[in-house]
N, C-alpha and C. Protein backbone atom coordinates (compact mmCIF):
# COMPACT_ATOMS: atom_id res chain seq x y z
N UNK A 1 6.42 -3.73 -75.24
CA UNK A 1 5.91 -3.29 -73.96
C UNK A 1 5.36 -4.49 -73.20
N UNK A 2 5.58 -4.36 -72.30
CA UNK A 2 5.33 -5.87 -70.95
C UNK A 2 4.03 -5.78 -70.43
N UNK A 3 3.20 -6.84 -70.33
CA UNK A 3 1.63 -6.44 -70.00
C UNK A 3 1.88 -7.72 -69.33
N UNK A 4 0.45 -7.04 -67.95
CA UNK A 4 -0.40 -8.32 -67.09
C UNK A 4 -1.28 -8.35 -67.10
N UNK A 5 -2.21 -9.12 -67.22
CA UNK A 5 -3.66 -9.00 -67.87
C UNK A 5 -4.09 -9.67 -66.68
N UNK A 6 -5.57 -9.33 -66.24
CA UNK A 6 -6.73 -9.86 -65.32
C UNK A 6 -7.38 -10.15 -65.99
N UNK A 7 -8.37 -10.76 -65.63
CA UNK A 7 -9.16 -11.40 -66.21
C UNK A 7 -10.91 -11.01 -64.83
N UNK A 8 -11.56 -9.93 -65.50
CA UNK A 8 -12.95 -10.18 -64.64
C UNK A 8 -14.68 -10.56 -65.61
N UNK A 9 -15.34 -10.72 -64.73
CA UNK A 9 -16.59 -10.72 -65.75
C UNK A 9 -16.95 -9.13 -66.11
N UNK A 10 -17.78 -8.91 -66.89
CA UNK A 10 -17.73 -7.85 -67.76
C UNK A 10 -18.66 -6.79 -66.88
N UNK A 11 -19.41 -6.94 -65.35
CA UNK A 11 -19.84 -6.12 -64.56
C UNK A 11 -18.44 -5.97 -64.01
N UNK A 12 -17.78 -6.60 -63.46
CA UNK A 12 -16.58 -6.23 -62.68
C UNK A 12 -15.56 -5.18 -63.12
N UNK A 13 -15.20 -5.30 -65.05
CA UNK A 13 -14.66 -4.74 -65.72
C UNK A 13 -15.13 -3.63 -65.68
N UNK A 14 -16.71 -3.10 -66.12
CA UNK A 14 -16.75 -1.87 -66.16
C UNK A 14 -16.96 -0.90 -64.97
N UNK A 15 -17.17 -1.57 -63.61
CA UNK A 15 -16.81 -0.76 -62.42
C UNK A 15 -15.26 -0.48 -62.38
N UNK A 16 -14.05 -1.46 -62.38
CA UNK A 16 -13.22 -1.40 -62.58
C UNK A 16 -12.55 -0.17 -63.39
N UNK A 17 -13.04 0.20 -64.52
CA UNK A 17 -13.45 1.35 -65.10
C UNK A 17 -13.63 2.80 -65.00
N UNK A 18 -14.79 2.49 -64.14
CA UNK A 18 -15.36 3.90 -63.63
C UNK A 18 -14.46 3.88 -62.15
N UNK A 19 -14.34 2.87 -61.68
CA UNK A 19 -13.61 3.69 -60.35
C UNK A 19 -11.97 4.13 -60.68
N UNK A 20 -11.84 3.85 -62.24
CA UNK A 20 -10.48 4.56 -61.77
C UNK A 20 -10.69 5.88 -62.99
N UNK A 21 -11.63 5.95 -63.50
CA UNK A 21 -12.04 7.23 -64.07
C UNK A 21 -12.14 8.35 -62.85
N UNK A 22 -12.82 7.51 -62.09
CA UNK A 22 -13.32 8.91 -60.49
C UNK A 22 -12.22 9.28 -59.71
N UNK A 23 -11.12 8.36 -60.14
CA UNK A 23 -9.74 8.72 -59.79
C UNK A 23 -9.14 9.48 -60.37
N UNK A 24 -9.42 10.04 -61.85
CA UNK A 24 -8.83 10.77 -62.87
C UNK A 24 -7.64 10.16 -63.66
N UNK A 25 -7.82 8.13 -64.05
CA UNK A 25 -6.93 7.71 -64.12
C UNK A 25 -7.50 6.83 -65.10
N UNK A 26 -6.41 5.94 -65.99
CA UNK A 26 -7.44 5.14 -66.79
C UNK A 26 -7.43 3.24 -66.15
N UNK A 27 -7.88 2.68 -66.62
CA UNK A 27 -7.84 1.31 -65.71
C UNK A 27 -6.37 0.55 -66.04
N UNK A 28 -5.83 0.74 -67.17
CA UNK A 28 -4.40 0.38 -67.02
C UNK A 28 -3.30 1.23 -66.01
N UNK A 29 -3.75 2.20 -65.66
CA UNK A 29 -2.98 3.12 -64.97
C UNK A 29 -3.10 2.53 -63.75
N UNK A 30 -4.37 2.35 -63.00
CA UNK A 30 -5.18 1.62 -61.71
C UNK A 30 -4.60 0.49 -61.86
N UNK A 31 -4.57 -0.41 -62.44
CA UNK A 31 -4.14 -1.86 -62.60
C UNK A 31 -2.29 -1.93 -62.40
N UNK A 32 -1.79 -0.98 -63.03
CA UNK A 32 -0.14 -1.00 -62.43
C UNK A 32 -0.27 -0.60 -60.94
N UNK A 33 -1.25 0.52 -60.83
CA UNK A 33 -0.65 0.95 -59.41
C UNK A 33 -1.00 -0.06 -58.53
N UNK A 34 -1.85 -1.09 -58.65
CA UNK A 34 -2.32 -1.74 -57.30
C UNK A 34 -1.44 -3.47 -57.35
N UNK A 35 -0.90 -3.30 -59.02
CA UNK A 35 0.25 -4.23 -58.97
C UNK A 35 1.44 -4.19 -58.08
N UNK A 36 2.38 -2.90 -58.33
CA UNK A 36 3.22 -1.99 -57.83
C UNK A 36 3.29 -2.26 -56.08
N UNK A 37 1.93 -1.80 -55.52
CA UNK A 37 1.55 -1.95 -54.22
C UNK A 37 1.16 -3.20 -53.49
N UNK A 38 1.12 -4.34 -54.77
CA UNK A 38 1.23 -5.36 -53.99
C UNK A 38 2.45 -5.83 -53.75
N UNK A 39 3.12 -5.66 -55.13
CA UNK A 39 4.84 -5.72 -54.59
C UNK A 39 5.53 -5.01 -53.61
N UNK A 40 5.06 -4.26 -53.02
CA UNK A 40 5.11 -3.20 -52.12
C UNK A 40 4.58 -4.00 -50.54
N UNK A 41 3.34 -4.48 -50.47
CA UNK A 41 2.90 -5.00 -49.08
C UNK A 41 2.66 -6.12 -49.15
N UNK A 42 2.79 -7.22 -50.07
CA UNK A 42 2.44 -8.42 -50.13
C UNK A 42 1.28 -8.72 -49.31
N UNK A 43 0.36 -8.69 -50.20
CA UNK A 43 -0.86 -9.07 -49.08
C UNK A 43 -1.64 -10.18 -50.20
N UNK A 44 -1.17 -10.65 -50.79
CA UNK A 44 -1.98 -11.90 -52.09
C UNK A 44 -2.16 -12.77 -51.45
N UNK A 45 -1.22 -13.12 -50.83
CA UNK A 45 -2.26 -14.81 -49.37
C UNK A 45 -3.70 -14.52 -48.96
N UNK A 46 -3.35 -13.28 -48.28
CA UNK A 46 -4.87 -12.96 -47.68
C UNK A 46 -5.71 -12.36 -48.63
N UNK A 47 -5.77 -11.57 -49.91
CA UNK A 47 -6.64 -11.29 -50.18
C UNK A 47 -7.28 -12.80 -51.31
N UNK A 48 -6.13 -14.00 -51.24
CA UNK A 48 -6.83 -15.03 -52.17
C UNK A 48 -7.70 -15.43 -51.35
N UNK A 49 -7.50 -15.83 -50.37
CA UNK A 49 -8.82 -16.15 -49.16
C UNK A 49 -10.21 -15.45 -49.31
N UNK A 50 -10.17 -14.20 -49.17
CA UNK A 50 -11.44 -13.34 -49.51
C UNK A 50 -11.96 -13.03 -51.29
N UNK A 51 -10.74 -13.26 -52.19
CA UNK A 51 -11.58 -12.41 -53.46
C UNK A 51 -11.39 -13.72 -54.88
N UNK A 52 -11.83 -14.19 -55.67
CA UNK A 52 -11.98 -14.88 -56.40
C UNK A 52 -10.91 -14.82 -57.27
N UNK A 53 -9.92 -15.95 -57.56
CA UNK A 53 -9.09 -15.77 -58.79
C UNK A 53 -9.03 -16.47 -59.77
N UNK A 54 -10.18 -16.98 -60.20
CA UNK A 54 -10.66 -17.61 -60.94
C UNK A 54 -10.95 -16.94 -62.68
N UNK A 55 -10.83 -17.09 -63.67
CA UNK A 55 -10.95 -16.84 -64.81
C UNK A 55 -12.53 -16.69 -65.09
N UNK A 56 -12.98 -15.49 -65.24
CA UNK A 56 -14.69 -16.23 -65.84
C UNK A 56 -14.23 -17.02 -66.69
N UNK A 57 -15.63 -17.67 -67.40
CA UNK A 57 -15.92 -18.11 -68.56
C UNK A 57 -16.94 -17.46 -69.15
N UNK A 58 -16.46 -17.44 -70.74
CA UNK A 58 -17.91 -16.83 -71.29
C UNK A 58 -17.63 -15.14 -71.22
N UNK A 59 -18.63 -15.11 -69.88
CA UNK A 59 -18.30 -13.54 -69.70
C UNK A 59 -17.28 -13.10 -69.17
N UNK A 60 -16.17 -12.50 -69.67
CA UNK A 60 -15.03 -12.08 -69.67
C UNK A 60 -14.32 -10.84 -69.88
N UNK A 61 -14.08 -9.87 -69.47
CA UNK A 61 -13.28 -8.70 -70.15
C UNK A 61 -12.03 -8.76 -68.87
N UNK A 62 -10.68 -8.21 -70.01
CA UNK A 62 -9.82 -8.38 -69.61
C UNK A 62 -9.50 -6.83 -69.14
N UNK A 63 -8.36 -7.25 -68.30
CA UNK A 63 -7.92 -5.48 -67.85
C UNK A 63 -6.55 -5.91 -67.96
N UNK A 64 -5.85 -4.87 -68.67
CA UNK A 64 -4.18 -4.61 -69.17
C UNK A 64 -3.47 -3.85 -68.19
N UNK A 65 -2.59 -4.16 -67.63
CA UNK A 65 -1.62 -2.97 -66.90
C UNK A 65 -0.38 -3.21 -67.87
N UNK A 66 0.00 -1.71 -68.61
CA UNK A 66 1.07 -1.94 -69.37
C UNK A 66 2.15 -1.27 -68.89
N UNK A 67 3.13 -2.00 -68.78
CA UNK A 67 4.14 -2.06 -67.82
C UNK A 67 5.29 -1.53 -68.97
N UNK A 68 6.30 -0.29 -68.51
CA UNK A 68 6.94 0.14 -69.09
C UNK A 68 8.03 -0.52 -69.98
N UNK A 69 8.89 -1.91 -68.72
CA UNK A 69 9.47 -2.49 -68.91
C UNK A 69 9.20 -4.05 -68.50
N UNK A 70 10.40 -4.86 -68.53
CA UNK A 70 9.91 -6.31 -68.06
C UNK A 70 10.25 -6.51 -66.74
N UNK A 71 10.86 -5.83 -66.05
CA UNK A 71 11.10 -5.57 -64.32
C UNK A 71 9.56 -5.87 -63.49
N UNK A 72 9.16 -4.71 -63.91
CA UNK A 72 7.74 -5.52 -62.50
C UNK A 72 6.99 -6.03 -63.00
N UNK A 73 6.88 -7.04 -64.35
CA UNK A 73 6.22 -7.90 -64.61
C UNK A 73 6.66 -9.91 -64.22
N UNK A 74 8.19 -9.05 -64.29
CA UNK A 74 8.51 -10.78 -63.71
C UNK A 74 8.68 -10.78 -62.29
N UNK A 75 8.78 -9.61 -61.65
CA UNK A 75 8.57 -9.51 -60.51
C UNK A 75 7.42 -10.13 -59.82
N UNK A 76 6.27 -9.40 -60.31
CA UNK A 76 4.90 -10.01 -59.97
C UNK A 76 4.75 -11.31 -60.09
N UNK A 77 5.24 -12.09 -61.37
CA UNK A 77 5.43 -13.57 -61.63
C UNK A 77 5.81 -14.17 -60.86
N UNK A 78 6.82 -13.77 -60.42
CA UNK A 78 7.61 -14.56 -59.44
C UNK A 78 6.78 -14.70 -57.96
N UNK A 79 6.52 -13.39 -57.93
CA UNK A 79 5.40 -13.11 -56.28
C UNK A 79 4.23 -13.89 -56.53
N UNK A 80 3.69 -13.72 -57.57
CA UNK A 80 2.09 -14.65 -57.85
C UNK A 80 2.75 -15.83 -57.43
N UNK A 81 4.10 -16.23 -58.21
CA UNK A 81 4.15 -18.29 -58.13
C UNK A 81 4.25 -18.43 -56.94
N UNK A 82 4.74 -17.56 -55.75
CA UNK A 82 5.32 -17.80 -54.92
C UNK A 82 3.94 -18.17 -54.02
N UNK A 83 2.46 -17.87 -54.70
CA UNK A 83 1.44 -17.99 -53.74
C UNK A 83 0.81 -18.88 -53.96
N UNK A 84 1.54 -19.48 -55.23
CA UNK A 84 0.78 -20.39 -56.19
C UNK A 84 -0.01 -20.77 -57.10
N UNK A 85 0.12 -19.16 -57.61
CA UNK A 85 -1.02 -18.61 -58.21
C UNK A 85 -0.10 -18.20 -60.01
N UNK A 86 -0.89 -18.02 -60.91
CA UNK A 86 -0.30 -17.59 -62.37
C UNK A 86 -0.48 -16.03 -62.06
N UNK A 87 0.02 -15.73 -62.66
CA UNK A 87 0.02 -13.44 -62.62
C UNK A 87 -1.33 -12.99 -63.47
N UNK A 88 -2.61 -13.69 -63.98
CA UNK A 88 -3.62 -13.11 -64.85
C UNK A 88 -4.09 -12.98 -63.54
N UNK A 89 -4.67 -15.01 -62.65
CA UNK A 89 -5.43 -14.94 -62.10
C UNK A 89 -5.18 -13.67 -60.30
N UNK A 90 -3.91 -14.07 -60.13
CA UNK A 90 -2.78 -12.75 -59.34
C UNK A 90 -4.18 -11.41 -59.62
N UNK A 91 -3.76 -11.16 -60.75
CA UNK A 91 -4.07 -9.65 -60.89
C UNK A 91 -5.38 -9.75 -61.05
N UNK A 92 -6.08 -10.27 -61.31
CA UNK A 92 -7.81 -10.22 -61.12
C UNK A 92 -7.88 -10.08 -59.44
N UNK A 93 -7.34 -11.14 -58.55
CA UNK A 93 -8.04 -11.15 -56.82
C UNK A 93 -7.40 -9.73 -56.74
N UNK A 94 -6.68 -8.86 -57.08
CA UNK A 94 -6.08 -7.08 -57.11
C UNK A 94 -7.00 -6.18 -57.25
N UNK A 95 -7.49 -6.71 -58.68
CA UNK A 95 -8.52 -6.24 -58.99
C UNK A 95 -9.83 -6.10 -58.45
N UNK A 96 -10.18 -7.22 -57.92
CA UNK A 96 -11.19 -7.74 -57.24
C UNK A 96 -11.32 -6.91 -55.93
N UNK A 97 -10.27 -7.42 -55.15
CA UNK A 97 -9.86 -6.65 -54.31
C UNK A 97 -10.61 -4.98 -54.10
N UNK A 98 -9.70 -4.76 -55.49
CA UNK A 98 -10.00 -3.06 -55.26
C UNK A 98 -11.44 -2.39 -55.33
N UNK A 99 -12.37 -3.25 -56.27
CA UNK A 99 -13.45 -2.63 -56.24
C UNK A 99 -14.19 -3.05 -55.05
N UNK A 100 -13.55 -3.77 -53.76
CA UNK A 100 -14.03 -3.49 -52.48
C UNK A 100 -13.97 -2.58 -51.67
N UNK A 101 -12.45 -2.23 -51.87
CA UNK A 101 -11.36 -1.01 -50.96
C UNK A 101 -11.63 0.13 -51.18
N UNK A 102 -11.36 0.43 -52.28
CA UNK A 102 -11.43 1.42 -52.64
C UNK A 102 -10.36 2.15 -52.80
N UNK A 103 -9.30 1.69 -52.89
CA UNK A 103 -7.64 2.43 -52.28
C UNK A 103 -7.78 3.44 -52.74
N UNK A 104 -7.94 3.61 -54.06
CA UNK A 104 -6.94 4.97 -55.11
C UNK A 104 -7.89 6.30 -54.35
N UNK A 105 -9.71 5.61 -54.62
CA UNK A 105 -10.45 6.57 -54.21
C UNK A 105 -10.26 7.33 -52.64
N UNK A 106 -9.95 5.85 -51.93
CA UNK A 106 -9.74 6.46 -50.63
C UNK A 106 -8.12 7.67 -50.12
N UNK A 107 -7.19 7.42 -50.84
CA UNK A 107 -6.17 8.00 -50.73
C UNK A 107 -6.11 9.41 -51.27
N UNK A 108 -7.24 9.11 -52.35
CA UNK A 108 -7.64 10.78 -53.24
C UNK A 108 -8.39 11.45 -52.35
N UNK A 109 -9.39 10.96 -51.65
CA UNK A 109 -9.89 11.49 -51.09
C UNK A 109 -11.28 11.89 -51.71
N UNK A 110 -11.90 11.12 -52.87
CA UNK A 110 -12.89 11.33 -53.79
C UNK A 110 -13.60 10.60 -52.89
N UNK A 111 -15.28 11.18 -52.52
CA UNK A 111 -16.38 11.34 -52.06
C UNK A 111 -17.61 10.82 -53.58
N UNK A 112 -17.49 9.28 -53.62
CA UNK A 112 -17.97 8.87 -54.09
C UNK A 112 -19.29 9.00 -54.43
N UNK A 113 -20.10 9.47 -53.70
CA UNK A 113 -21.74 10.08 -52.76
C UNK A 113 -22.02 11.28 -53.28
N UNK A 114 -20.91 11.70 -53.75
CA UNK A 114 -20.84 13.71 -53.55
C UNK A 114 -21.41 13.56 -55.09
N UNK A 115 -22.31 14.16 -55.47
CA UNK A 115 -23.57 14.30 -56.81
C UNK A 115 -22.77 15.67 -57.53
N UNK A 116 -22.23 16.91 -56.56
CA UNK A 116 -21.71 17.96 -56.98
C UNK A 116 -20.46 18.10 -57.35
């Protein structure tokens, strides 16, 4: 099975986590889809500008998107090199990314606020 691994510090990881739990999803599930969708809108130029793709050190937890086959993993490879970037640090600024956006939540329509 074909994996892309991010790389965040270990607060980032476990929001990472919970926001795709509030999605009803697990974080490898979250981590393909926002792979998927970058191959989809190419937006990795601009979000390297705004979100860090840097490797911690030290504090580290990784996030797996396990990819059925080897198709959209060399895909992504190819799209990361193309930004100049390796596909871990790629998929961390995704990552990163998302726990700004909010995509999955916002498209679900989950009311983050909502206690009930």
């Amino acid at each position: 099975m074909a994996q892309i691994l991010g790389y965040l510090t270990s607060a980032e990881a476990a929001a990472f986590h919970e926001q795709a739990g509030l999605g009803g999803i697990d974080a490898s599930a979250l981590a393909n889809l926002l792979i998927v969708r970058e191959l989809q809108l190419g937006r990795l130029a601009e979000l390297t500008s705004r979100f860090d793709a840097e490797v911690p050190t030290g504090d580290r937890t990784k996030i797996t998107a396990h990819q059925r086959d080897d198709a959209t993993k060399l895909a992504f490879g190819v799209h990361a090199g193309a930004k100049g970037l390796k596909p871990s640090p790629a998929a961390a600024v995704l990552f990163r990314a998302e726990l700004e956006e909010h995509w999955l939540l916002h498209c679900l329509g989950v009311n983050r606020f909502d206690s009930t």
